[in-house]
N, C-alpha and C. Protein backbone atom coordinates (compact mmCIF):
# COMPACT_ATOMS: atom_id res chain seq x y z
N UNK A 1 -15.44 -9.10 4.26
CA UNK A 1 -14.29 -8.22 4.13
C UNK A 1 -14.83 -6.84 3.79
N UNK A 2 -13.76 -5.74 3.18
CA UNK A 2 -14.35 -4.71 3.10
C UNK A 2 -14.33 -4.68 1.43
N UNK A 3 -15.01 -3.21 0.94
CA UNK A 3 -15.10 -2.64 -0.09
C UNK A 3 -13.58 -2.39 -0.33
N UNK A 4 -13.18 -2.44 -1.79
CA UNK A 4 -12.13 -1.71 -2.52
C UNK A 4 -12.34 -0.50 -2.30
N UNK A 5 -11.42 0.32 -1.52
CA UNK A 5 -10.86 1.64 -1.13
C UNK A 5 -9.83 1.82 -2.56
N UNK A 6 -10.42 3.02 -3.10
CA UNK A 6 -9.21 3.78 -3.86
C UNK A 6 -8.85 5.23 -3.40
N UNK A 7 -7.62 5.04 -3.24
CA UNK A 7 -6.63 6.09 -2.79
C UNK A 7 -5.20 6.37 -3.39
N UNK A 8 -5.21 7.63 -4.05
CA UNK A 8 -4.08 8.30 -4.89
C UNK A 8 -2.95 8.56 -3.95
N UNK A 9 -1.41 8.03 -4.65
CA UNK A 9 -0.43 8.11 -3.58
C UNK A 9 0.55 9.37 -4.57
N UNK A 10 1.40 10.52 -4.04
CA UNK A 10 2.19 10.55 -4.29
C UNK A 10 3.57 11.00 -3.73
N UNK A 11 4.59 10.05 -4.30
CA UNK A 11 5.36 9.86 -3.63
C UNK A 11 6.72 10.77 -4.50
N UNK A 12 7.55 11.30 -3.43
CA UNK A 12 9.01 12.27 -4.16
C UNK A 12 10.08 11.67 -3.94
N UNK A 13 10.83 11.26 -5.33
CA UNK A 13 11.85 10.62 -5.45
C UNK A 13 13.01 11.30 -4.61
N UNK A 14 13.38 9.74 -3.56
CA UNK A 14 14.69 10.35 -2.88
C UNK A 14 14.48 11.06 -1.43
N UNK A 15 13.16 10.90 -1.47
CA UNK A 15 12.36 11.15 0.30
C UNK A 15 11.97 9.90 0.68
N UNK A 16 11.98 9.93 1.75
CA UNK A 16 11.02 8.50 2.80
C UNK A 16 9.85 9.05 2.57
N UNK A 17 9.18 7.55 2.20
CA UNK A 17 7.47 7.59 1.77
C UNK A 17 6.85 6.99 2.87
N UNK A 18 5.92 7.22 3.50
CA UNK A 18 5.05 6.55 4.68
C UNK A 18 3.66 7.30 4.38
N UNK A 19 2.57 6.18 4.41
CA UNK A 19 1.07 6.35 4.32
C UNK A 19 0.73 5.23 5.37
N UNK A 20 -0.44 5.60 6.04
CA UNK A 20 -1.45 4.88 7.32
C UNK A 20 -2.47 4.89 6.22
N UNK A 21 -3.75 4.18 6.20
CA UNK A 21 -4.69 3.13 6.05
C UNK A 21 -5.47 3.23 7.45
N UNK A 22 -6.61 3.56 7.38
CA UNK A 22 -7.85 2.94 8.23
C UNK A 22 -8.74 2.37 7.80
N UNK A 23 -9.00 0.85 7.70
CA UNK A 23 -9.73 0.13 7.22
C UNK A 23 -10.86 -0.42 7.69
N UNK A 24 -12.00 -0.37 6.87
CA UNK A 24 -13.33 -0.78 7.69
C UNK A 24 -13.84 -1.83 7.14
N UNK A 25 -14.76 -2.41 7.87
CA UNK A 25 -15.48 -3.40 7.15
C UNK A 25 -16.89 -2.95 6.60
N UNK A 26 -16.88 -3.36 5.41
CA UNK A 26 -18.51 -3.00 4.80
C UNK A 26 -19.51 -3.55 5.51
N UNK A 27 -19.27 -4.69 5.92
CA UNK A 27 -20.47 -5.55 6.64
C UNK A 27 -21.17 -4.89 8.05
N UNK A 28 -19.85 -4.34 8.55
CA UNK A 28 -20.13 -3.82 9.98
C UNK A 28 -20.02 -1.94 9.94
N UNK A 29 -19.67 -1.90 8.57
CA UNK A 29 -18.97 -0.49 8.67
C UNK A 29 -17.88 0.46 10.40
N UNK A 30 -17.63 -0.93 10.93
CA UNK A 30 -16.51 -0.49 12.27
C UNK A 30 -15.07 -0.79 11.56
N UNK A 31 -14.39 -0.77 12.02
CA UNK A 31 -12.87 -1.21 11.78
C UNK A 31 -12.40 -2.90 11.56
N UNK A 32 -11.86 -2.47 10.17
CA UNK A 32 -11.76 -4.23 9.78
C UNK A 32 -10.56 -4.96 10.67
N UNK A 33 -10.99 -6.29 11.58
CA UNK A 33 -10.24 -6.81 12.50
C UNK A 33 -9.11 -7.63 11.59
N UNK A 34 -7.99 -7.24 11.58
CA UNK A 34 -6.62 -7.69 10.91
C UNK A 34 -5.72 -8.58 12.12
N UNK A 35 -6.82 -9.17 12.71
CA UNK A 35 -6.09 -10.10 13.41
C UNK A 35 -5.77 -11.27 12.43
N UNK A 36 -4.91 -12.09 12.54
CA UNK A 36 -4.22 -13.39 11.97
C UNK A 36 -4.12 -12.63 10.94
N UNK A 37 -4.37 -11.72 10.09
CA UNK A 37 -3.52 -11.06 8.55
C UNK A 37 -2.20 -10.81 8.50
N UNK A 38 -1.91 -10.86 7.18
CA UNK A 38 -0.96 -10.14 6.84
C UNK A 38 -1.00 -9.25 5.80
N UNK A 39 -0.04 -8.87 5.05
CA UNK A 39 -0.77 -7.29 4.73
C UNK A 39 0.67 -7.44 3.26
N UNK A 40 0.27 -6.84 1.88
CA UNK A 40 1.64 -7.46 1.17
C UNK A 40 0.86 -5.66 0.03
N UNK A 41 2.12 -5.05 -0.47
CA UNK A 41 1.77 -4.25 -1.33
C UNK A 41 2.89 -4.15 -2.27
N UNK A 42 2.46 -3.31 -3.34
CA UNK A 42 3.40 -3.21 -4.35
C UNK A 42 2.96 -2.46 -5.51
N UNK A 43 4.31 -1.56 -5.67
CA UNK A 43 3.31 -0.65 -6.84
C UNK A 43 4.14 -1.20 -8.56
N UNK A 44 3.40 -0.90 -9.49
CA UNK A 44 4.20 -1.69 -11.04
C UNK A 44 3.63 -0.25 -11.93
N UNK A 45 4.18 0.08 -12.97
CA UNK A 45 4.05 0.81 -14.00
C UNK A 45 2.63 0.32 -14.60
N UNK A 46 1.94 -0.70 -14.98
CA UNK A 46 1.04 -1.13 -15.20
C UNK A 46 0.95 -2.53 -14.46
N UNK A 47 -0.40 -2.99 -14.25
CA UNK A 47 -1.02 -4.02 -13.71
C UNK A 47 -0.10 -5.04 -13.77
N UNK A 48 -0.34 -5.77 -15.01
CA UNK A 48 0.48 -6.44 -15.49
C UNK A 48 2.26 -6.50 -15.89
N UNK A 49 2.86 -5.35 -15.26
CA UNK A 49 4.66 -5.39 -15.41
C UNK A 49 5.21 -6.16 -14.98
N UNK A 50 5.84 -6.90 -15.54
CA UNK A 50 6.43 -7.87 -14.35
C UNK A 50 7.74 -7.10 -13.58
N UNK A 51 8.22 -5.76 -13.59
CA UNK A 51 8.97 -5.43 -12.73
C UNK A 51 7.94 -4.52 -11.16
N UNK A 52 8.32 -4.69 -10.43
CA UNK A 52 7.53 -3.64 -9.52
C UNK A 52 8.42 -3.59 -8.32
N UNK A 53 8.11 -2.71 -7.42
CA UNK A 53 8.51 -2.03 -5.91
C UNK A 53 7.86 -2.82 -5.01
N UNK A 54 8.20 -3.40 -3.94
CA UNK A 54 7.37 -3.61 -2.95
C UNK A 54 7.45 -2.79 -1.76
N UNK A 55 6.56 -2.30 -1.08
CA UNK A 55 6.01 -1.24 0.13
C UNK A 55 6.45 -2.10 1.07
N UNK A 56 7.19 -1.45 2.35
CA UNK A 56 7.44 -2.46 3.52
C UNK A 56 5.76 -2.60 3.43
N UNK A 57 5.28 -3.58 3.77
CA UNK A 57 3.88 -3.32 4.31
C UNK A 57 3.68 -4.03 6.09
N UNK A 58 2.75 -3.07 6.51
CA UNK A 58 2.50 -3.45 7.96
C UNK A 58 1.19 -3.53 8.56
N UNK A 59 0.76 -4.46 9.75
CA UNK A 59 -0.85 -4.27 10.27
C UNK A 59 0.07 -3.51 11.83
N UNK A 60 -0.45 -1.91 11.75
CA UNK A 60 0.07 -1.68 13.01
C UNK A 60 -1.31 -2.26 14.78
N UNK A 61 -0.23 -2.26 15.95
CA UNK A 61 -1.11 -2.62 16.86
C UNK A 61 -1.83 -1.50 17.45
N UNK A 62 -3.31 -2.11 18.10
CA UNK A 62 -3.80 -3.93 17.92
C UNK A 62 -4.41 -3.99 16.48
N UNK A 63 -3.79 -5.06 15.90
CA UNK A 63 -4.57 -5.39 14.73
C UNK A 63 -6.33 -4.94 14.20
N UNK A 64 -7.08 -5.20 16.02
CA UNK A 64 -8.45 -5.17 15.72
C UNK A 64 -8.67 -3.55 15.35
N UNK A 65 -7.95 -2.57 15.26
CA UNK A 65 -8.09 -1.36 14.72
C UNK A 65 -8.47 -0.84 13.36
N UNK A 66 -7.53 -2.35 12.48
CA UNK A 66 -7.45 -2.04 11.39
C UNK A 66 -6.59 -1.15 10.29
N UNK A 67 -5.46 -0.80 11.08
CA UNK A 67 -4.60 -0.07 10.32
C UNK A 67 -3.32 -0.73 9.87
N UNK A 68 -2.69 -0.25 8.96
CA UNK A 68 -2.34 -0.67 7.46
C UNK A 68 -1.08 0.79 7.49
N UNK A 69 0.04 0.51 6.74
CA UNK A 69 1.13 1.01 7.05
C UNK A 69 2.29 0.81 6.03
N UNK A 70 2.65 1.43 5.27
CA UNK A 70 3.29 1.56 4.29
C UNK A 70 4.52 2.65 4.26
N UNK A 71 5.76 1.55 3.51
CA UNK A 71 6.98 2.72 3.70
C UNK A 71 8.24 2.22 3.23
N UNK A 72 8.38 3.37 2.22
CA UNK A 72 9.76 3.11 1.12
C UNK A 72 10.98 4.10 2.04
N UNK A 73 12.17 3.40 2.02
CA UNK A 73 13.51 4.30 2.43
C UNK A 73 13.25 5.31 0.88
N UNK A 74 14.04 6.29 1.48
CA UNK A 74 14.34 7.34 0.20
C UNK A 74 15.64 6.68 -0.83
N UNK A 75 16.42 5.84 -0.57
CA UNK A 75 16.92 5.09 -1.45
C UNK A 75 16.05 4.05 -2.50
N UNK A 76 14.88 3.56 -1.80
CA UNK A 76 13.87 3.14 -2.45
C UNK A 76 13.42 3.99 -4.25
N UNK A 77 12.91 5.10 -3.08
CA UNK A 77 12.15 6.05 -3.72
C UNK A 77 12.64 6.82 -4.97
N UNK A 78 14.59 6.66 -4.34
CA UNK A 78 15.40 7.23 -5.58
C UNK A 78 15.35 6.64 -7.01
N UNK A 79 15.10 5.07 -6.96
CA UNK A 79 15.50 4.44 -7.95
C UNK A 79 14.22 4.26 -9.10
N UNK A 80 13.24 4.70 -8.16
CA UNK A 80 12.12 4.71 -9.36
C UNK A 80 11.97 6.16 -10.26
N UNK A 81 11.90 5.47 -11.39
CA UNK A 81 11.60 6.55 -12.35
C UNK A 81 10.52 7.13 -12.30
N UNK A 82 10.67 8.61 -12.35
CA UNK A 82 9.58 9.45 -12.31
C UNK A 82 8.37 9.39 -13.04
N UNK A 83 6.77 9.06 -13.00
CA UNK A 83 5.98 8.78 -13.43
C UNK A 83 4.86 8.88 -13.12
N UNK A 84 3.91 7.69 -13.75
CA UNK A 84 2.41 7.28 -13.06
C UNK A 84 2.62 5.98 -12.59
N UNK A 85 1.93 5.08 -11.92
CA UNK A 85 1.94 3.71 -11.63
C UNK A 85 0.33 3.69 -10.72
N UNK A 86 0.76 2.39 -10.82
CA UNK A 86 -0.47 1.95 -10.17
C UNK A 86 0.04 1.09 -8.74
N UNK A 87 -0.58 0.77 -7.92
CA UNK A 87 -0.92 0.15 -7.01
C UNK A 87 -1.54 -0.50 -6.01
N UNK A 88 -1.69 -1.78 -5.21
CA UNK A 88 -2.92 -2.41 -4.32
C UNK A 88 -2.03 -2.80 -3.29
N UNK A 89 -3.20 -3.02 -2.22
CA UNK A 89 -2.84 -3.29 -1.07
C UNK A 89 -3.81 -5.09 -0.57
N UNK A 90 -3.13 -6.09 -0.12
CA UNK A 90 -3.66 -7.28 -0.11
C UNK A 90 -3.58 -7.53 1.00
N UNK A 91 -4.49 -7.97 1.69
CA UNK A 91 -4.72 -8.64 3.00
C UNK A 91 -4.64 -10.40 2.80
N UNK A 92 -3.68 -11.01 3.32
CA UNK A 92 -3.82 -12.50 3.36
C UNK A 92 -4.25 -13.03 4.66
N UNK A 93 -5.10 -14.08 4.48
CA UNK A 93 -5.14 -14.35 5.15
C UNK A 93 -4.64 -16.23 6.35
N UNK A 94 -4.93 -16.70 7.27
CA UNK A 94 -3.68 -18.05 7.57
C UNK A 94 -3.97 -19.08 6.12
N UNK A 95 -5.36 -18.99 5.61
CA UNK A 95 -5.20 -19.67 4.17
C UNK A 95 -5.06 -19.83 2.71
N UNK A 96 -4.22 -18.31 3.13
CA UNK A 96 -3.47 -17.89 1.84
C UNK A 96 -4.27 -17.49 0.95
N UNK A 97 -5.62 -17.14 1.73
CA UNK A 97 -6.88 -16.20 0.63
C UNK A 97 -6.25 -14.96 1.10
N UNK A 98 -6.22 -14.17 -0.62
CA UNK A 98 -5.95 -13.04 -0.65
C UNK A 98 -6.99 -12.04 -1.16
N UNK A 99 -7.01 -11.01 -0.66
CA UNK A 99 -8.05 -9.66 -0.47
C UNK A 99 -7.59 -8.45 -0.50
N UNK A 100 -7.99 -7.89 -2.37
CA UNK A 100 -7.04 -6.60 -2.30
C UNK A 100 -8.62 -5.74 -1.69
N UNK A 101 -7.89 -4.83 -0.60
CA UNK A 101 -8.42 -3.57 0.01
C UNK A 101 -8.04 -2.57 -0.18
N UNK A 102 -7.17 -1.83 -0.76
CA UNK A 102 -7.26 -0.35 -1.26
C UNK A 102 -6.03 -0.21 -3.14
N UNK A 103 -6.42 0.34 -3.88
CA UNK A 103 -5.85 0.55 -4.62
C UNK A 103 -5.76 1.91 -4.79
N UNK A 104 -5.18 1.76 -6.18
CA UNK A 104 -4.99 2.96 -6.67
C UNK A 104 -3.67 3.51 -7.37
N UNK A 105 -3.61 4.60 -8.18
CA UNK A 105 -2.32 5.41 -8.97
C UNK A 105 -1.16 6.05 -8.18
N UNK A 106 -0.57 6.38 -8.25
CA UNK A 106 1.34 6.87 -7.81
C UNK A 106 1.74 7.70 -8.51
N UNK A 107 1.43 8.88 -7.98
CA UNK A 107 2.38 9.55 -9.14
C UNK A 107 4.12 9.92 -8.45
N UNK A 108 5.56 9.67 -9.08
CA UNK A 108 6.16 9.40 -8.73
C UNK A 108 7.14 10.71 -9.15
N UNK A 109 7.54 11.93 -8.04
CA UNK A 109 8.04 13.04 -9.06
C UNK A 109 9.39 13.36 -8.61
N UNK A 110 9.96 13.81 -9.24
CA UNK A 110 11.73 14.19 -9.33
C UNK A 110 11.58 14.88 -8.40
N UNK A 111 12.63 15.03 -7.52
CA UNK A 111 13.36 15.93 -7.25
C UNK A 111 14.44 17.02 -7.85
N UNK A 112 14.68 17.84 -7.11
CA UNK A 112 15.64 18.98 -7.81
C UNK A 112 16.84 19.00 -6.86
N UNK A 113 16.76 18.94 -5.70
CA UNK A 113 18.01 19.43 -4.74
C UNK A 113 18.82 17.52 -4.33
N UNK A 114 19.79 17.41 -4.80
CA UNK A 114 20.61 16.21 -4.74
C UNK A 114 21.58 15.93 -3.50
């Protein structure tokens, strides 16, 4: 699989959020093949919260590219409180081995115009 990618997101409350992912493999350093994956994210105030957001998450085509696809409606985006958070991105795979590939912080900021 690949290396843990960290990458800082931030996202404005009450806008549509969308981030792409190009993922490689360490072994081959080419593009990690996300064929048979699936792809699951979610961001929480800390690691351990048990409340959190989940990211539509997506492997866009062809899978063997390796890209990764993320995206909150702005109704989403409204309801989280303005902040820091954290977040990962998990690749599963058909035997339910899971593989986080990119993490990282959120910073989550108000808007002004309603």
């Amino acid at each position: 699989m690949s290396a843990v990618y960290v990458n800082n997101l931030v996202i404005n409350a009450g806008s549509d959020f969308s981030q792409s992912f190009s993922l490689q493999s360490s072994d081959t350093e080419s593009a990690l093949d996300l064929t048979n994956y699936t792809v699951e994210s979610q961001l929480r105030k800390w690691s351990g919260s048990s409340n959190s957001v989940s990211f539509a998450a997506t492997i866009t085509n062809p899978p063997t590219l390796g890209r990764v696809f993320l995206n909150l409606t702005s109704e989403q985006t409204l309801s989280i409180k303005p902040g820091r958070y954290v977040y990962d991105i998990l690749v599963v795979d058909n035997y339910d081995v899971k593989t986080r590939v990119v993490e990282g912080m959120v910073l989550v900021r108000e808007g002004v115009t309603r």
